[in-house]
Protein backbone atom coordinates (compact mmCIF):
# COMPACT_ATOMS: atom_id res chain seq x y z
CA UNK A 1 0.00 0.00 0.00
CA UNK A 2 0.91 3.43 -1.11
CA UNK A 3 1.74 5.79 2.07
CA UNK A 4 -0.08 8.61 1.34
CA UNK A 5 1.50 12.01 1.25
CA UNK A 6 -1.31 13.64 3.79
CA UNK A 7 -0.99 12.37 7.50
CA UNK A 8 -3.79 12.92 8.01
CA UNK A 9 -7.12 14.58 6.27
CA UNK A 10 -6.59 18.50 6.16
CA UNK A 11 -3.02 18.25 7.05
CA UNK A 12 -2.11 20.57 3.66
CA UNK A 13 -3.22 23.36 6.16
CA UNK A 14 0.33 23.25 7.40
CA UNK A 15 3.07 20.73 5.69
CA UNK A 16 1.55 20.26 2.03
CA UNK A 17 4.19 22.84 1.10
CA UNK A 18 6.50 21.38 2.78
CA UNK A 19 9.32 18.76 1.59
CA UNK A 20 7.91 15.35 2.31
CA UNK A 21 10.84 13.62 2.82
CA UNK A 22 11.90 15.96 5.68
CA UNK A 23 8.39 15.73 7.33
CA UNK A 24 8.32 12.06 7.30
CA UNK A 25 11.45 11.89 9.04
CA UNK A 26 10.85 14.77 11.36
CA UNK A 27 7.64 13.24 12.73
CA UNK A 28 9.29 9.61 13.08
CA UNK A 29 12.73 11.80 15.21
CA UNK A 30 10.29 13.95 17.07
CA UNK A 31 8.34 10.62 18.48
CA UNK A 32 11.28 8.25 18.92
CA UNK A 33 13.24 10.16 22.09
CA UNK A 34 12.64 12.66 24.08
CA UNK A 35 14.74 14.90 22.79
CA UNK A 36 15.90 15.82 18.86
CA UNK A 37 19.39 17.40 19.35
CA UNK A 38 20.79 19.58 16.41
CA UNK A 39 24.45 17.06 16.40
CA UNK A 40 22.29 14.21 15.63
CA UNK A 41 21.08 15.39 12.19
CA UNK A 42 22.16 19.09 11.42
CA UNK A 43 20.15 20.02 7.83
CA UNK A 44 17.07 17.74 9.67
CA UNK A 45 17.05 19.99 12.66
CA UNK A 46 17.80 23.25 10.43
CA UNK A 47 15.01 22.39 7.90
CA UNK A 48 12.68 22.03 11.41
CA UNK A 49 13.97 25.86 12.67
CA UNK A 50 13.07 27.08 9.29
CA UNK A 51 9.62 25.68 8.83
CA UNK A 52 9.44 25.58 13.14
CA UNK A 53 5.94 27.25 12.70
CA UNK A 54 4.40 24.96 10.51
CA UNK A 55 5.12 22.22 12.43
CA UNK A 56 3.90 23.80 15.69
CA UNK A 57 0.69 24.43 14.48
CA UNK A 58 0.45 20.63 13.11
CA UNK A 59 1.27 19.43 16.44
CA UNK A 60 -0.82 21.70 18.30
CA UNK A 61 -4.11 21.12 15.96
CA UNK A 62 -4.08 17.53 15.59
CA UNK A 63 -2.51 15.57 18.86
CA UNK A 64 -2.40 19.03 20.71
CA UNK A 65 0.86 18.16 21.65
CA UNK A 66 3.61 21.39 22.16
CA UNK A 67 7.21 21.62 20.05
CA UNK A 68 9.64 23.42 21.72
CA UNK A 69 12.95 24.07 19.50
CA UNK A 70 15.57 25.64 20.54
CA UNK A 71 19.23 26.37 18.71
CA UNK A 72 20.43 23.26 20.02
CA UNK A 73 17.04 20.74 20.71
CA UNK A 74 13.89 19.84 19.91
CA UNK A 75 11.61 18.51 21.87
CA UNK A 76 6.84 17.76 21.99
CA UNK A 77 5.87 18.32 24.90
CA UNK A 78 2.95 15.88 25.52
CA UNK A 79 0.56 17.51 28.62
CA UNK A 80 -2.00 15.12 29.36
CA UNK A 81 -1.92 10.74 29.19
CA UNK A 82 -4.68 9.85 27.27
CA UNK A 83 -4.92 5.65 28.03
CA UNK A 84 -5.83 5.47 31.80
CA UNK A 85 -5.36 1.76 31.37
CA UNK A 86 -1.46 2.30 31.52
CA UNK A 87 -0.04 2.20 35.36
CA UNK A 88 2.93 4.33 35.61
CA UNK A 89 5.07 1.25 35.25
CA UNK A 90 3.61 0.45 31.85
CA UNK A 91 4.64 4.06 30.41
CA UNK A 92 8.22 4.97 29.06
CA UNK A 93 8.76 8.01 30.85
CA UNK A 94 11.01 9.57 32.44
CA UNK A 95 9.59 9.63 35.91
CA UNK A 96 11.61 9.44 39.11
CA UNK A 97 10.36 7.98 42.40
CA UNK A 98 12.84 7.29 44.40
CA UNK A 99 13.84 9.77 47.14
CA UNK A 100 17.84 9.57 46.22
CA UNK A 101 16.89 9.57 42.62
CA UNK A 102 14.77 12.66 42.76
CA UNK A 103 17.30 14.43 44.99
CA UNK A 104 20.31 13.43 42.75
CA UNK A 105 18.68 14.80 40.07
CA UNK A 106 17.84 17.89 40.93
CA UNK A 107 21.64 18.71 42.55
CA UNK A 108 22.36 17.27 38.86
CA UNK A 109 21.11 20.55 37.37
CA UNK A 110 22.02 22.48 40.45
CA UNK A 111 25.03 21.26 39.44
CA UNK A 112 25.09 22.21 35.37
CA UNK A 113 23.93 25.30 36.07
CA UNK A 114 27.00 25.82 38.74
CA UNK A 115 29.39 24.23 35.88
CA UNK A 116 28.66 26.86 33.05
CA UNK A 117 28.69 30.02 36.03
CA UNK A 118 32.24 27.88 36.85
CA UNK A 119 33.93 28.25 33.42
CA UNK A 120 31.76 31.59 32.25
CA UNK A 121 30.20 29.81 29.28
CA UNK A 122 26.19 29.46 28.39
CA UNK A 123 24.02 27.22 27.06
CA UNK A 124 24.75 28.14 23.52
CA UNK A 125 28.20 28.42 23.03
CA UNK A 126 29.72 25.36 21.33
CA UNK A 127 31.84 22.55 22.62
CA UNK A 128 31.36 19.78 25.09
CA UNK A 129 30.29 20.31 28.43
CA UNK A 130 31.80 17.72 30.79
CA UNK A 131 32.08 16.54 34.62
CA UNK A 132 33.45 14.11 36.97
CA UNK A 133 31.70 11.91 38.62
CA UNK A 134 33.59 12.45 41.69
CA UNK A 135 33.16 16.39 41.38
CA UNK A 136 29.30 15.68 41.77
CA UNK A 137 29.19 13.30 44.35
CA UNK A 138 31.18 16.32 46.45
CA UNK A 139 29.37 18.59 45.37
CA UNK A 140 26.10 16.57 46.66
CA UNK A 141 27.99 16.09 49.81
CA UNK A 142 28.03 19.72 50.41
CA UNK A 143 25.03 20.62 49.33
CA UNK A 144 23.50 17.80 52.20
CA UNK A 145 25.57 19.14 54.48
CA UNK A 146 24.45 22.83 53.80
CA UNK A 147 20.81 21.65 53.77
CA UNK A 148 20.24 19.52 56.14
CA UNK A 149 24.00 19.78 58.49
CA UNK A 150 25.12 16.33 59.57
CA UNK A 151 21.91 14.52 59.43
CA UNK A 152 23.29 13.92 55.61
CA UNK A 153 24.14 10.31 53.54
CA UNK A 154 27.53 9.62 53.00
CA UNK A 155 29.19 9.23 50.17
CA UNK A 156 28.18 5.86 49.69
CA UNK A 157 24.29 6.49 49.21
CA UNK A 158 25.28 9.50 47.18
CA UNK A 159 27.27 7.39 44.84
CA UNK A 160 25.08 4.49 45.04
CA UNK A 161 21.62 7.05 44.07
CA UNK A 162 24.33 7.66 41.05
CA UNK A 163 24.39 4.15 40.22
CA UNK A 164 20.47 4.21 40.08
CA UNK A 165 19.95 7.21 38.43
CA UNK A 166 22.92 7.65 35.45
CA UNK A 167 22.21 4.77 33.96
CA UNK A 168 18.41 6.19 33.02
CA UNK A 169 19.83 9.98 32.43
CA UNK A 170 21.69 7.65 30.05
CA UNK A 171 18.69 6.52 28.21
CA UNK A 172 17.04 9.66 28.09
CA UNK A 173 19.35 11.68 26.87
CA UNK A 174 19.96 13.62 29.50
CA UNK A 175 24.16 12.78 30.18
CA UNK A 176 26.25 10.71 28.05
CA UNK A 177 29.45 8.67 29.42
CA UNK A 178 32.67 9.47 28.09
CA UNK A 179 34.87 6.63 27.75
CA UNK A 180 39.02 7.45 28.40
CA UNK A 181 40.34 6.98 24.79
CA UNK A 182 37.45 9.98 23.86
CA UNK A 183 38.47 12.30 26.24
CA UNK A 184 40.68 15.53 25.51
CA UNK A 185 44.33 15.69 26.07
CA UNK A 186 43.79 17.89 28.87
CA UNK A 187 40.96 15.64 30.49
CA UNK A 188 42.98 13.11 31.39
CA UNK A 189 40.67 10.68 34.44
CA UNK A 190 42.84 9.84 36.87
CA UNK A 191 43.38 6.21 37.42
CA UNK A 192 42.83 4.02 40.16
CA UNK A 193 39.60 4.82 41.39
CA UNK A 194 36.13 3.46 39.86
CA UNK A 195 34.41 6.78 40.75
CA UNK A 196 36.75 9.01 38.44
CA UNK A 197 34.18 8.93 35.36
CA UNK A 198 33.60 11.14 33.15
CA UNK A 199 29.98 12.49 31.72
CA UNK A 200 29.10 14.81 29.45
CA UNK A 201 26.11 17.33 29.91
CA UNK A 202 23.58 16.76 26.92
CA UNK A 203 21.12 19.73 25.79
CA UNK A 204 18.35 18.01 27.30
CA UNK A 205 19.42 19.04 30.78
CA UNK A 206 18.78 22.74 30.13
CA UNK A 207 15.10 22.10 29.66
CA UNK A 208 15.08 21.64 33.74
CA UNK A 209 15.31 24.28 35.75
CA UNK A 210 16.58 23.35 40.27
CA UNK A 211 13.26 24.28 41.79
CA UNK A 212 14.53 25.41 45.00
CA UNK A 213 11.50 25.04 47.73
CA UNK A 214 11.41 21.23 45.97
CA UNK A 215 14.26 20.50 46.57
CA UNK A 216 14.69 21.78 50.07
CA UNK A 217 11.02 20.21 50.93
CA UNK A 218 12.87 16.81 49.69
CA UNK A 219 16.10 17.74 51.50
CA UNK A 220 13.70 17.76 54.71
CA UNK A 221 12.42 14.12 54.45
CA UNK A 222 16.19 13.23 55.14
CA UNK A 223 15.80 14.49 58.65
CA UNK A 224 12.76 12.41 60.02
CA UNK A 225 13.07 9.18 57.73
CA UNK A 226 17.11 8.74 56.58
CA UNK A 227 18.24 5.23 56.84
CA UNK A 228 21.05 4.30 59.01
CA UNK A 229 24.14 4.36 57.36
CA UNK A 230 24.73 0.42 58.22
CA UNK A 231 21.84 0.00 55.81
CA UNK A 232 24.35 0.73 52.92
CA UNK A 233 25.62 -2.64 52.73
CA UNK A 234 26.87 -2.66 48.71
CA UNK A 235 30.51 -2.59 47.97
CA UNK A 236 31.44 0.49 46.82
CA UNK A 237 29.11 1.56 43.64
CA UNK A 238 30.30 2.47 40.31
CA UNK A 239 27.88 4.73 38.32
């Protein structure tokens, strides 16, 4: 069967004029990740810029779904679930539950936003933005300690929340691992020590933004219902 060049019925009110073979493969990017980031296909993502309106209004009158796009991502942002037969389990989101997880998380972006004040550059200048995995998990460790004073996790539930967490960040495009033979000349990892990893920041984490009285209110659930420290009973994690 022929695919037919309309999506759907009336869709000429916005992509008719429009190159087909661009739209096609557009709509399948836009729906297959979260995020559509300008290094994965640059004429793709500059063709979407150019025609950015059209596409809005397609997504906005038929699925009323939103398209944000950026200089450096793209992303629909889909407001409501529309099959309550789906638990959260069943849905491929990225959704965080866990206490550690969610608290991780949001010291993550505390964190990026700390890293581009740190070497004076912005969300749209070029180049890689990278971190060490140890640099985080002290940075967490002060942050606990300025929060909530000794009443904190060690660096052991830190690292092990890391374990948890990266690997999903992972999936979602949120950080991507950098292994030692891609890293700079001058970011050498020091050896020795599993926790010396390096990440690298990915556009998507820009579209959060550390909600402060959140994460204090999550900082504050540390204080009546923290688990001993004995609980931690894992050999060191690696993230």
């Amino acid at each position: 069967m022929d695919t037919p060049e309309h999506f759907v019925e009336g869709a000429d009110r916005y992509l008719d004029h429009l190159n087909p073979h661009y739209v096609r493969a557009l709509h399948n990017i836009l729906t297959e990740s979260p995020f559509f980031y300008r290094t994965d296909d640059v004429d793709l993502f500059g063709y979407l810029r150019s025609h950015e309106e059209d596409f809005h209004q397609f997504f906005a009158h038929y699925f009323g779904w939103e398209l944000y796009v950026d200089r450096r991502l793209a992303r629909l942002v889909k407001p409501h679930e529309h099959n309550p037969a789906l638990r959260p389990s069943q849905r491929d989101l990225f959704d965080l539950t866990r206490r550690e997880e969610c608290t991780v998380f949001l010291l993550l972006v505390e964190f990026y936003e700390k890293t581009l004040r740190d070497l004076n550059v912005s969300y749209d200048d070029e180049g890689p933005l990278r971190f060490l995995l140890a640099d985080f998990v002290q940075y967490c460790l002060d942050r606990f300690a300025e929060e909530i004073g000794e009443n904190h996790p060690g660096d052991r539930v830190v690292l092990a929340a890391c374990r948890s967490l990266f690997p999903k960040l992972i999936k979602y495009r949120f950080i991507e691992q950098i292994e030692k033979e891609d890293a700079a000349a001058d970011e050498q990892l020091p050896g020795g020590m599993r926790e010396h990893v390096m990440y690298e920041f990915q556009p998507g984490i820009h579209c959060y933004r550390p909600d402060i009285l959140t994460l204090k209110e999550v900082m504050q659930l540390y204080t009546s219902s923290a688990p001993p420290q004995d609980e931690v009973t894992d050999d060191e994690p690696e993230a």
